[in-house]
N, C-alpha and C. Protein backbone atom coordinates (compact mmCIF):
# COMPACT_ATOMS: atom_id res chain seq x y z
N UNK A 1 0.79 -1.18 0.00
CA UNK A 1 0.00 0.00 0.00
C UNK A 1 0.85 1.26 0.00
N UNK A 2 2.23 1.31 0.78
CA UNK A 2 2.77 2.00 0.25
C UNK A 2 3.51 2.73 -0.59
N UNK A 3 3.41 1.93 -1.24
CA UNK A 3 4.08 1.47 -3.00
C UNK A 3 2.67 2.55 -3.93
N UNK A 4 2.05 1.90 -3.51
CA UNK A 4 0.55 3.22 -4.13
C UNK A 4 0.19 4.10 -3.63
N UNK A 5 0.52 4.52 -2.66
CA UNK A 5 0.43 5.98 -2.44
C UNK A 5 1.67 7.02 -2.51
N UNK A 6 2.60 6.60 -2.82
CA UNK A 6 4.01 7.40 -3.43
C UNK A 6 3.63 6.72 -5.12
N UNK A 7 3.06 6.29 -5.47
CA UNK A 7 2.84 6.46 -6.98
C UNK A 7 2.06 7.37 -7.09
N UNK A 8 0.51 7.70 -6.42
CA UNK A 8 -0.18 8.16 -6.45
C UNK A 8 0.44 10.09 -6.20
N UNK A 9 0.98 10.22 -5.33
CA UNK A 9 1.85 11.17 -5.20
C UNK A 9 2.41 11.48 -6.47
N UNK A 10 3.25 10.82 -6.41
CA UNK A 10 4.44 11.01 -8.09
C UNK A 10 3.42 11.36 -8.61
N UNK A 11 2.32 10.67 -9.42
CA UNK A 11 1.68 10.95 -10.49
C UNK A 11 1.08 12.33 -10.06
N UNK A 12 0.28 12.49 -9.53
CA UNK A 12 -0.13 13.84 -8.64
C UNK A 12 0.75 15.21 -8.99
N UNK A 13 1.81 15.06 -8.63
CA UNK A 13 3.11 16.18 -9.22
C UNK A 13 2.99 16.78 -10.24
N UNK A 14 3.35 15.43 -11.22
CA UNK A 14 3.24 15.97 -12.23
C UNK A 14 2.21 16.40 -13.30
N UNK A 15 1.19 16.08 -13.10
CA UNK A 15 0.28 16.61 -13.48
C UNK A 15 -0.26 17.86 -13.58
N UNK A 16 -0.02 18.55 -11.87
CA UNK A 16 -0.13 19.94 -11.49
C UNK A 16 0.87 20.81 -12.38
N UNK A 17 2.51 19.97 -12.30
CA UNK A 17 3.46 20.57 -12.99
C UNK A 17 3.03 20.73 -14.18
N UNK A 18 2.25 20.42 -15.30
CA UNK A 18 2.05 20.52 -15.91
C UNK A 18 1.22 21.60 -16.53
N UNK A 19 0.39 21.81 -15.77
CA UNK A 19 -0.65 22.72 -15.44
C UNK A 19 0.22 23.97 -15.11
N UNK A 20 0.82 23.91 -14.40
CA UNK A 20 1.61 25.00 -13.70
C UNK A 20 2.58 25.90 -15.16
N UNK A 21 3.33 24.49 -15.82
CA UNK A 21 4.22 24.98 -17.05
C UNK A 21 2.93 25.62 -17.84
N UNK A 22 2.43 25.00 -18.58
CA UNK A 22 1.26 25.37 -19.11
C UNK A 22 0.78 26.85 -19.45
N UNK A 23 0.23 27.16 -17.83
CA UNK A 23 0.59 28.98 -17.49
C UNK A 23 1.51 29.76 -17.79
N UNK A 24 2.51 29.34 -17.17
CA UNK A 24 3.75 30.19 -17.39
C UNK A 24 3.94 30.03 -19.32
N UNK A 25 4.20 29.25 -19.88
CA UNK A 25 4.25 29.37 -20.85
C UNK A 25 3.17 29.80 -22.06
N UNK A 26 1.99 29.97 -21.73
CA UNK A 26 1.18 31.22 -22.28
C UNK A 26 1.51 32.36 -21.64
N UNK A 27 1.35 32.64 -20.46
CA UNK A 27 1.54 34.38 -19.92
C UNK A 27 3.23 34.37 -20.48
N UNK A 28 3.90 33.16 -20.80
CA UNK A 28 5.56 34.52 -21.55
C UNK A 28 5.31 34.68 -22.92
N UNK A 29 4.79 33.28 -23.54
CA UNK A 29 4.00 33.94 -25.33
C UNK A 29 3.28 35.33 -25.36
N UNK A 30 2.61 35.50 -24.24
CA UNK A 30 1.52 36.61 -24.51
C UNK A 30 2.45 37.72 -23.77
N UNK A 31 3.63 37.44 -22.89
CA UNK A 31 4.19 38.83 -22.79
C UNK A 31 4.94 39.50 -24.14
N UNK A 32 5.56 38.00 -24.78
CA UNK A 32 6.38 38.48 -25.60
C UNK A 32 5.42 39.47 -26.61
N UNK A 33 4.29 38.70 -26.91
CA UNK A 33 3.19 39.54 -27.64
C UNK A 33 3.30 40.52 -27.61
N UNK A 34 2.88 41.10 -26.71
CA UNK A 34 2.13 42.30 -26.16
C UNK A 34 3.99 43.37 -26.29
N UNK A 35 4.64 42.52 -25.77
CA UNK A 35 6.24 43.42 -25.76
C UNK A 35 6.82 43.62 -27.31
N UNK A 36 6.18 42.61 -28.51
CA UNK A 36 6.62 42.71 -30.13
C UNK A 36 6.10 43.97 -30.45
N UNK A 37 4.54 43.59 -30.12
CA UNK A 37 3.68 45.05 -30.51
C UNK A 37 4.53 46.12 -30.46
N UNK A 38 4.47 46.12 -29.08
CA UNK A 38 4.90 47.40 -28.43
C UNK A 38 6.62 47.75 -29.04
N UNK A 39 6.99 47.25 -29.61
CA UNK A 39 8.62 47.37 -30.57
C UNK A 39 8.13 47.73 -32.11
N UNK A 40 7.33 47.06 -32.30
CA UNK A 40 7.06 47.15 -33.94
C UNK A 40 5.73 47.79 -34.70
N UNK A 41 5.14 48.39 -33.62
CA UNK A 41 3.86 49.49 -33.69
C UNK A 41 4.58 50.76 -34.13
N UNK A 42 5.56 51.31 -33.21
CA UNK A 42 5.94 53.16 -33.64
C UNK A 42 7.36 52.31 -34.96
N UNK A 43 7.28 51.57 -35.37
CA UNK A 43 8.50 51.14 -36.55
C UNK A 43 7.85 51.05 -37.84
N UNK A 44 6.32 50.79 -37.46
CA UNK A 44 5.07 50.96 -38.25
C UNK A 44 4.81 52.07 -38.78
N UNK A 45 4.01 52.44 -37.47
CA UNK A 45 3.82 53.42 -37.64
C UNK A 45 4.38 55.14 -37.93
N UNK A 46 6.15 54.99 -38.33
CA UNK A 46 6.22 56.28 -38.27
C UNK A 46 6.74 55.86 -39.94
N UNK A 47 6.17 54.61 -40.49
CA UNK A 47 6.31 54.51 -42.20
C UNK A 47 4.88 55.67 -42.89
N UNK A 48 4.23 55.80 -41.76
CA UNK A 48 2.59 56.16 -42.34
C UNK A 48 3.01 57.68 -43.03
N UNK A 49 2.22 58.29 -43.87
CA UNK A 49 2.34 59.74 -44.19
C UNK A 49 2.45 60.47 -43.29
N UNK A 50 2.96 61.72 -43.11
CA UNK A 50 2.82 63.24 -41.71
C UNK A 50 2.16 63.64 -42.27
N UNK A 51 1.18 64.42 -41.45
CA UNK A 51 0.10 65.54 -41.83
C UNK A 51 0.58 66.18 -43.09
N UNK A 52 1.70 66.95 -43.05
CA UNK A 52 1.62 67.83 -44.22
C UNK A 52 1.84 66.86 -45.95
N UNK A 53 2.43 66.02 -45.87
CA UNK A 53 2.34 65.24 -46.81
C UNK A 53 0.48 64.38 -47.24
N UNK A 54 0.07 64.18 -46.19
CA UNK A 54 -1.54 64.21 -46.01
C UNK A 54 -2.28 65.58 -46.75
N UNK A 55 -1.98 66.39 -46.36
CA UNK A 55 -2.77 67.72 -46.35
C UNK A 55 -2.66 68.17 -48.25
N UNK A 56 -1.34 67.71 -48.39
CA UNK A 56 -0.92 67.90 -50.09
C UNK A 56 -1.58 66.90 -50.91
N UNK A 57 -1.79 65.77 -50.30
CA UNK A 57 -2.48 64.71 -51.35
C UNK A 57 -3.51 65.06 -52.11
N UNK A 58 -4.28 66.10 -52.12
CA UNK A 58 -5.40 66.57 -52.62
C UNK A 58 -5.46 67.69 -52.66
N UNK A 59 -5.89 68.70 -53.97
CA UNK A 59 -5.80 70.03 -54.09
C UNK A 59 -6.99 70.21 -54.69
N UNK A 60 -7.88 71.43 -54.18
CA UNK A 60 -9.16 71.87 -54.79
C UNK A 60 -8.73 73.30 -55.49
N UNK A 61 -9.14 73.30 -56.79
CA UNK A 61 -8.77 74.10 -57.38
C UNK A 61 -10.26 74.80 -58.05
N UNK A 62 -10.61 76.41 -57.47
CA UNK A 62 -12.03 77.03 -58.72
C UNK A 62 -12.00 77.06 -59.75
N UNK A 63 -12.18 76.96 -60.58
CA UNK A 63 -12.17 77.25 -62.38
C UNK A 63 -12.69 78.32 -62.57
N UNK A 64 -13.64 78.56 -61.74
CA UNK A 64 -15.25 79.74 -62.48
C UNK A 64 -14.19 80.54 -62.93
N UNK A 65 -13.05 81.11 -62.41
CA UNK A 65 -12.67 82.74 -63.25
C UNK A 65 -11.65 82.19 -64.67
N UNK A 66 -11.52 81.08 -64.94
CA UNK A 66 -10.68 80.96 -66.02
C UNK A 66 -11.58 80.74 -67.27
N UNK A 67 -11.13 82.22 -68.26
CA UNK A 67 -11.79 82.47 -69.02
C UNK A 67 -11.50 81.60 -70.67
N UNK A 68 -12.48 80.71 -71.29
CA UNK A 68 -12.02 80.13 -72.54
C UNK A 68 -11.01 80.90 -73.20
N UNK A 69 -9.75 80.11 -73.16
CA UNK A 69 -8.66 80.27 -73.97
C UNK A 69 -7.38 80.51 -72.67
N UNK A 70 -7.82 80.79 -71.64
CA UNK A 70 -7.26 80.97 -70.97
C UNK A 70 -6.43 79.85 -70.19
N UNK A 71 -5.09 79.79 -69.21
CA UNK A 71 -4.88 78.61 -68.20
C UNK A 71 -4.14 79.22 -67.26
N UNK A 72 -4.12 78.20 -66.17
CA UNK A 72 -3.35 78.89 -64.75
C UNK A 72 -2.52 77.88 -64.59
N UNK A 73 -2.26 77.90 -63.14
CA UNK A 73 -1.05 77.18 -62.64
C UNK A 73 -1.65 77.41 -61.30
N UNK A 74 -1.22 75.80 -61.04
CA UNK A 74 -2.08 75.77 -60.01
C UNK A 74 -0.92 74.98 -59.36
N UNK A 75 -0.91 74.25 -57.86
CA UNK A 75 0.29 73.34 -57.31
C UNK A 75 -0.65 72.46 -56.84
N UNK A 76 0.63 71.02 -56.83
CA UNK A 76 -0.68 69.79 -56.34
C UNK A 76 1.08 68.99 -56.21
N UNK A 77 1.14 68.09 -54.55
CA UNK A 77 2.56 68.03 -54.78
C UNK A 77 3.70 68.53 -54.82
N UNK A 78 3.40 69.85 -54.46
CA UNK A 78 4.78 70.69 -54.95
C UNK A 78 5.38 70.84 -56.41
N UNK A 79 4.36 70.43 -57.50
CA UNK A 79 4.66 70.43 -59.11
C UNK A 79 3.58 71.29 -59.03
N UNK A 80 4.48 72.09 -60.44
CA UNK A 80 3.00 73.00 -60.93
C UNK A 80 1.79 72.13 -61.66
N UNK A 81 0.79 72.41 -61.83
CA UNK A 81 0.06 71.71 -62.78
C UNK A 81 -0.65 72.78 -63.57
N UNK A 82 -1.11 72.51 -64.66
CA UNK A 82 -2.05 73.23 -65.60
C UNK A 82 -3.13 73.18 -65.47
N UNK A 83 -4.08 74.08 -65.68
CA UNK A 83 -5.41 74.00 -65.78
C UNK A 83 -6.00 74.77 -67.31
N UNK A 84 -6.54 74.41 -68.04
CA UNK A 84 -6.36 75.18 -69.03
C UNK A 84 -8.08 75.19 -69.87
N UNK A 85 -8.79 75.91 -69.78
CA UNK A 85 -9.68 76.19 -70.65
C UNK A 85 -10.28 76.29 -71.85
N UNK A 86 -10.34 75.40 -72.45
CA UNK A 86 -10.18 75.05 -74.40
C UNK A 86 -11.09 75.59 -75.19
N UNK A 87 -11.12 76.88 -75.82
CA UNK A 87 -11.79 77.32 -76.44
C UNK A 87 -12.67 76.25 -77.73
N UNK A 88 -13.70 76.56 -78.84
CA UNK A 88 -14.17 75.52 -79.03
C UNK A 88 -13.06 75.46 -80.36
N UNK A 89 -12.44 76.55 -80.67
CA UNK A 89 -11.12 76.47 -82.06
C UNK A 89 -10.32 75.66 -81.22
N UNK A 90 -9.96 75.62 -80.38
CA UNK A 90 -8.46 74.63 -80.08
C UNK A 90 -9.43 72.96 -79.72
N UNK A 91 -10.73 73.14 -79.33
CA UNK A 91 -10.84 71.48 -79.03
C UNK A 91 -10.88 71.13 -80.54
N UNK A 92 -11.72 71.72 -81.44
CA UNK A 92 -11.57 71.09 -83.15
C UNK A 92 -10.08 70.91 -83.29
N UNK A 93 -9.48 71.64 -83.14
CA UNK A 93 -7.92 71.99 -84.00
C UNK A 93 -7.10 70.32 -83.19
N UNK A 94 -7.83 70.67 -82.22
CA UNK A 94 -7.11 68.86 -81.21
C UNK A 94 -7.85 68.05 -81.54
N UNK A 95 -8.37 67.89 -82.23
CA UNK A 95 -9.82 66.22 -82.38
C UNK A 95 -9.19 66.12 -84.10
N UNK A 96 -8.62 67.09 -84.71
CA UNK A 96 -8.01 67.16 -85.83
C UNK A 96 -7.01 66.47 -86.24
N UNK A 97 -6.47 66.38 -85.92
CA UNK A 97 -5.14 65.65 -85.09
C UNK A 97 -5.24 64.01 -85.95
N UNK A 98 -4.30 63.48 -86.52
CA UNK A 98 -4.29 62.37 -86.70
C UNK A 98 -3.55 61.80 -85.23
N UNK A 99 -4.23 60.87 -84.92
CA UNK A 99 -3.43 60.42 -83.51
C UNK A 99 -2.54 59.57 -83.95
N UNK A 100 -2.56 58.84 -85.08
CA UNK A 100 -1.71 57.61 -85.29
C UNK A 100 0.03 58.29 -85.28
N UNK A 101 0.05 59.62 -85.87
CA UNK A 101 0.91 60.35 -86.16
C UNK A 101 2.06 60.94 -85.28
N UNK A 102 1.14 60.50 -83.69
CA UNK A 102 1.51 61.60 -82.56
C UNK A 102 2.85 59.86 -81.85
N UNK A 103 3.42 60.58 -81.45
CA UNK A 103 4.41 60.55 -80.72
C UNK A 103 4.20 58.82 -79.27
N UNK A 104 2.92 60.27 -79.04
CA UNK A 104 2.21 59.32 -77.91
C UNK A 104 1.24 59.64 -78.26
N UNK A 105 0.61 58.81 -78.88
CA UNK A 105 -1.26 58.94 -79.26
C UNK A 105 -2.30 58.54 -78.59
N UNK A 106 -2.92 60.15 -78.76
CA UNK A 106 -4.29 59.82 -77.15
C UNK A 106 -4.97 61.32 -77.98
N UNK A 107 -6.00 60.77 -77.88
CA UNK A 107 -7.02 61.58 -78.36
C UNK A 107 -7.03 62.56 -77.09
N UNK A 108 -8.03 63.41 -77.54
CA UNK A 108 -8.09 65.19 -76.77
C UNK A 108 -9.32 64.20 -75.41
N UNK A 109 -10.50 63.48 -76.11
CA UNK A 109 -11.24 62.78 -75.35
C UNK A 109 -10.31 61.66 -74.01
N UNK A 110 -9.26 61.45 -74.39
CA UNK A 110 -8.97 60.26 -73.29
C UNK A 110 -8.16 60.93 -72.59
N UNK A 111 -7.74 62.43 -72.63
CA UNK A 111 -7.09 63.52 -71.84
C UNK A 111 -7.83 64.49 -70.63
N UNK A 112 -9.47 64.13 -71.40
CA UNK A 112 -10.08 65.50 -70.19
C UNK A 112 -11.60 64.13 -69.68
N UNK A 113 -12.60 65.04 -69.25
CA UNK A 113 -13.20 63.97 -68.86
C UNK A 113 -14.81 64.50 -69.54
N UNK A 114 -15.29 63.06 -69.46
CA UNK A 114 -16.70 63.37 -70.50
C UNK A 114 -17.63 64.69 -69.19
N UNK A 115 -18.15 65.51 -69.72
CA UNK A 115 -19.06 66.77 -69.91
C UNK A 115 -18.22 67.56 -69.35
N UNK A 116 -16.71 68.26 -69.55
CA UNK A 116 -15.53 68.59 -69.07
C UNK A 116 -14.65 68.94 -70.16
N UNK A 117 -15.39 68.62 -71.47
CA UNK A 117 -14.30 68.34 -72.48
C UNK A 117 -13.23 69.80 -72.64
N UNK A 118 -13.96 70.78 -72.17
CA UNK A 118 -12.88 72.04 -72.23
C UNK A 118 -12.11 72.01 -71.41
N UNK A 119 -11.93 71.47 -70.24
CA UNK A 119 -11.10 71.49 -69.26
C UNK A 119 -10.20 70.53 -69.73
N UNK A 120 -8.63 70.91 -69.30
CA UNK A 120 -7.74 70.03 -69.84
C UNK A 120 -6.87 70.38 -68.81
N UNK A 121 -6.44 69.34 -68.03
CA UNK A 121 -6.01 69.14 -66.48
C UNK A 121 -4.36 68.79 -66.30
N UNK A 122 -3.03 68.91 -66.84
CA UNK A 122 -2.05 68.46 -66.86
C UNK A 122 -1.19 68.47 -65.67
N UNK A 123 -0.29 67.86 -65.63
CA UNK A 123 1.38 68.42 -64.57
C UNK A 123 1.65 69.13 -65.40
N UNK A 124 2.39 70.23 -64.87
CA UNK A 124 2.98 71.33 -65.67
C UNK A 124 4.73 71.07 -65.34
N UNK A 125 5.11 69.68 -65.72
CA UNK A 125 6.42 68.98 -65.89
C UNK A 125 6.75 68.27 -67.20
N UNK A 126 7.81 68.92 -68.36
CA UNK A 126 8.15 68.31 -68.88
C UNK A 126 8.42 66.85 -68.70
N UNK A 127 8.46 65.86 -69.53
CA UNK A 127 8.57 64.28 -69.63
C UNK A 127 9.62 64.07 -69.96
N UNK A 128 10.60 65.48 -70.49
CA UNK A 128 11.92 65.02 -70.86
C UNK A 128 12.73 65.12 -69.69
N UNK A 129 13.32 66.50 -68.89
CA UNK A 129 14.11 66.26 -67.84
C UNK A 129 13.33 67.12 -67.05
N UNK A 130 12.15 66.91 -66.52
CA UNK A 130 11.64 68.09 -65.76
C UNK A 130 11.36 69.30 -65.78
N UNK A 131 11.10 70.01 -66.50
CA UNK A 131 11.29 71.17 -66.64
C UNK A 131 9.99 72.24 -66.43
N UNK A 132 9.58 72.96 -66.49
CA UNK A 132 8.45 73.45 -66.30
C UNK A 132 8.26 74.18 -67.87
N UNK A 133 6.99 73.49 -68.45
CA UNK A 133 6.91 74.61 -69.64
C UNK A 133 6.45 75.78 -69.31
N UNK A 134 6.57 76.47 -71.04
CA UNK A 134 5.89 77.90 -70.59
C UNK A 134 4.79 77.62 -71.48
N UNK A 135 3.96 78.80 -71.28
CA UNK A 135 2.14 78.81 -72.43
C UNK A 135 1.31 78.93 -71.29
N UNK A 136 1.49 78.52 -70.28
CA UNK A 136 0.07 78.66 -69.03
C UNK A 136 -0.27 80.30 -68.73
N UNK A 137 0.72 81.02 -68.32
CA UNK A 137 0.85 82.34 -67.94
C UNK A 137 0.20 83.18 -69.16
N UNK A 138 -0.54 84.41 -69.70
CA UNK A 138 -0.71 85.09 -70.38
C UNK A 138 0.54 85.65 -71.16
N UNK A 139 1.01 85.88 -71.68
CA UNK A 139 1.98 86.20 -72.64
C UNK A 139 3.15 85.38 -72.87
N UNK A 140 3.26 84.33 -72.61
CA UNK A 140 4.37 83.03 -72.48
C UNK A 140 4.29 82.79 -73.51
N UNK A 141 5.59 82.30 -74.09
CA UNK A 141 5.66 81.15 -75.75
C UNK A 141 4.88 79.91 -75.20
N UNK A 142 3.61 79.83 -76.54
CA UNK A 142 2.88 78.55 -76.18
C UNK A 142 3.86 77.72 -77.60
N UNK A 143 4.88 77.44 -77.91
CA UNK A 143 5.46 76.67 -78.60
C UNK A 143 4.47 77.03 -80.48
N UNK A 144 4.98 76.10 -80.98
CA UNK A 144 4.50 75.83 -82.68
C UNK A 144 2.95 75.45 -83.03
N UNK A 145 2.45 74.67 -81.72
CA UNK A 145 1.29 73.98 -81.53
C UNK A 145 0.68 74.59 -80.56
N UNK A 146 0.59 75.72 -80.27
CA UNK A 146 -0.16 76.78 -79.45
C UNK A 146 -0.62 76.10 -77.79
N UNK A 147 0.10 75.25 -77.54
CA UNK A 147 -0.33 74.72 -76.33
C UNK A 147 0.66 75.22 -75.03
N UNK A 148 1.95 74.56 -75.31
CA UNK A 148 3.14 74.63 -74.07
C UNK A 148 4.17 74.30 -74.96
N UNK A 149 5.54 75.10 -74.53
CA UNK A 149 6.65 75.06 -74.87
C UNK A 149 7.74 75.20 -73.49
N UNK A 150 8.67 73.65 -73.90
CA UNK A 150 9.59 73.87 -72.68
C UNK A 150 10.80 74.60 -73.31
N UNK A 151 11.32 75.89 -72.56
CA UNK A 151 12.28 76.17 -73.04
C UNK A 151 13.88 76.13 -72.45
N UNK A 152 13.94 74.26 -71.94
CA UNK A 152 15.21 74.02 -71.57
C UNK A 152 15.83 73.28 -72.61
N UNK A 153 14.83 72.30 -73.52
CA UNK A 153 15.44 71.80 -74.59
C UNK A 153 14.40 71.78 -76.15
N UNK A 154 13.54 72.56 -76.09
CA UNK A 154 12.99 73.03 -77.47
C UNK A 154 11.84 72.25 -77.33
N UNK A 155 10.83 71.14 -76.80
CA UNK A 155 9.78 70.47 -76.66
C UNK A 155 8.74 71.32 -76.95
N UNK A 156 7.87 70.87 -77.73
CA UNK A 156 6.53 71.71 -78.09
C UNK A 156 5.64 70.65 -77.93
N UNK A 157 4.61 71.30 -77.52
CA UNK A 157 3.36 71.08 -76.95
C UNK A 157 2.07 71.17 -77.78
N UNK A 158 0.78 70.43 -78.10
CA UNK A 158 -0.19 71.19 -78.94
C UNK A 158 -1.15 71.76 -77.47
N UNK A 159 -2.35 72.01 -78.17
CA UNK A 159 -3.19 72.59 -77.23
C UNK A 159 -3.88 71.29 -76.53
N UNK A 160 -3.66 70.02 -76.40
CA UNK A 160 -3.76 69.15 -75.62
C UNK A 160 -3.00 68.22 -74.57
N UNK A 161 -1.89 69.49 -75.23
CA UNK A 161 -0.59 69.20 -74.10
C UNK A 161 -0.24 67.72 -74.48
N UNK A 162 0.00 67.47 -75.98
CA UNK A 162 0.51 66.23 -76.52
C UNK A 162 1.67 66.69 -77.24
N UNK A 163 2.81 65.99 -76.92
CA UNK A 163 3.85 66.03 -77.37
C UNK A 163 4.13 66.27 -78.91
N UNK A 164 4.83 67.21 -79.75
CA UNK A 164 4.51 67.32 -80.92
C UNK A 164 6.18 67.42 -81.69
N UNK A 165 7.12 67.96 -81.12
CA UNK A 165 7.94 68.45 -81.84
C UNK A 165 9.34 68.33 -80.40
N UNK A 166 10.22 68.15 -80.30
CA UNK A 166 11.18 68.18 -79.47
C UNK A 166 11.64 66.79 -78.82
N UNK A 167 12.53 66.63 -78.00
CA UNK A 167 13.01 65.23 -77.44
C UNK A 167 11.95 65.06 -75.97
N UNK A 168 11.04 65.36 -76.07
CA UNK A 168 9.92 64.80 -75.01
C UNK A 168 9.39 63.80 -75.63
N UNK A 169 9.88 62.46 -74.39
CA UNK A 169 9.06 61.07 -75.03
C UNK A 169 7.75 61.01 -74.74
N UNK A 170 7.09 61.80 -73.70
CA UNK A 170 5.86 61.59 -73.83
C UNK A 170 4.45 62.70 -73.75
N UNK A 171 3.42 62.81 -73.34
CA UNK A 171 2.23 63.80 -73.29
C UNK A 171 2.73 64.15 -72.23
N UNK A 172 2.63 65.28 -71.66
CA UNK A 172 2.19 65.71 -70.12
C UNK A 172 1.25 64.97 -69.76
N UNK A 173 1.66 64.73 -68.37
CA UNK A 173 1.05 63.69 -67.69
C UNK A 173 -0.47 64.34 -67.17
N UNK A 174 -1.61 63.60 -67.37
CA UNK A 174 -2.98 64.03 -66.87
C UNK A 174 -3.45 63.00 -65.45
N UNK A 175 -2.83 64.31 -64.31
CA UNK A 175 -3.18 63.65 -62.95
C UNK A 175 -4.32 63.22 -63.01
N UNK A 176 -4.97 62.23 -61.82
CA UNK A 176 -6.33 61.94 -61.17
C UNK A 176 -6.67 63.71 -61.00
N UNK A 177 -8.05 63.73 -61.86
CA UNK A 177 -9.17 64.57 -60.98
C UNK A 177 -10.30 64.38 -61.50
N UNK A 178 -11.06 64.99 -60.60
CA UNK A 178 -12.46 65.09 -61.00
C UNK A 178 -13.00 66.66 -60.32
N UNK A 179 -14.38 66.64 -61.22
CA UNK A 179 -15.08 67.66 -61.06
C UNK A 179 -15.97 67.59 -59.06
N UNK A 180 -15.70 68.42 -58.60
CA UNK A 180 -16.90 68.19 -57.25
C UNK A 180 -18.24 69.30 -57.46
N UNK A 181 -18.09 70.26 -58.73
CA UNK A 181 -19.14 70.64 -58.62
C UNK A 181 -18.50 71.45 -60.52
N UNK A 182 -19.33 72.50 -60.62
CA UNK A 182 -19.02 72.64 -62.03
C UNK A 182 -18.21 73.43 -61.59
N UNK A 183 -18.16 74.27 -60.91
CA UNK A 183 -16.69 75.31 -61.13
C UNK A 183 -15.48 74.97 -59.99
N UNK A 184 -15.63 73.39 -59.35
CA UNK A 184 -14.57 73.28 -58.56
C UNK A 184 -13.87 72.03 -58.95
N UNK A 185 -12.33 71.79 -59.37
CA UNK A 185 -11.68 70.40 -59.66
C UNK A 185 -11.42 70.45 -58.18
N UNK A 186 -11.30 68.59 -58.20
CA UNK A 186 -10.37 68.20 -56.92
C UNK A 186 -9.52 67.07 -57.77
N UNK A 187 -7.73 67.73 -57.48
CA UNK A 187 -6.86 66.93 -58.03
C UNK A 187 -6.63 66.17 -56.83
N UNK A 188 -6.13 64.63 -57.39
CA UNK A 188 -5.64 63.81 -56.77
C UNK A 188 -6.63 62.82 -55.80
């Protein structure tokens, strides 16, 4: 009989021990947890955007005062961008256009947006080395093609801001926007 109750014991032990490891070894998984977080949350989190990089992601720009024929310069990003007003002679003179011909071929339609078609929305960044064209400002060289001309390496522009004449491989680029009301864009 005493042979079974020091078994009974023994077995007894370990069982509890078991129970006992058990605990301890969830509460140190779940410290380590809770201690990873807490290492790899602000390593996370300081990948996220800062406010002011937030605050730039989106630019609302009025139109109402830009008069047909007219364009501005507007910033979105810290790049200028164009905004430009297409009289109904420059949207014909751009729908004119053999596209097969162009450089980078894109119709005047796959540049602005349907019931918008006068509005023509660009970066105001050359495609060759950056550059800022001229033609937006009132009395600026709008180049050969009455649109934009960069004058760091001779690039001309038509009035759809499609590449026409110079070592620019491509169109000015046409950011994300849309209309939020008729006389307000929101880029980006």
């Amino acid at each position: 009989m005493a042979e079974n109750a020091d078994t009974a014991t023994l077995e007894g032990t370990p069982k509890e021990g078991v129970r006992r490891r058990d605990f301890i070894n969830i509460a140190a998984v779940s410290a380590a947890g809770v201690g990873g977080v807490a290492i790899v949350y602000p390593l996370i989190s300081q990948m996220s955007a800062s406010a002011d990089v937030l605050a730039e992601s989106s630019t609302e720009v009025d139109v109402s005062a830009i008069a047909p024929g007219q364009a501005i310069k507007a910033v979105f990003r810290k790049q200028p961008v164009f905004i430009r007003n297409l009289t109904p002679t420059e949207i014909e003179e751009a729908n004119k256009v053999d596209v097969s011909s162009l450089r980078d071929p894109q119709t005047l339609a796959e540049r602005t947006k349907e019931g918008h078609e006068n509005w023509l929305i660009t970066m105001g960044v050359c495609t060759h080395l950056g550059c800022v064209p001229m033609g937006a400002a009132e009395g600026e060289v709008k180049g050969e093609y009455g649109g934009y001309f960069c004058p760091c390496h001779g690039s001309h522009y038509d009035t759809a801001a499609r590449i026409r004449k110079g070592p620019a491989p491509k169109n000015l680029l046409v950011p994300d926007y849309a209309f939020t009301s008729d006389t307000v864009v929101k880029i980006g």
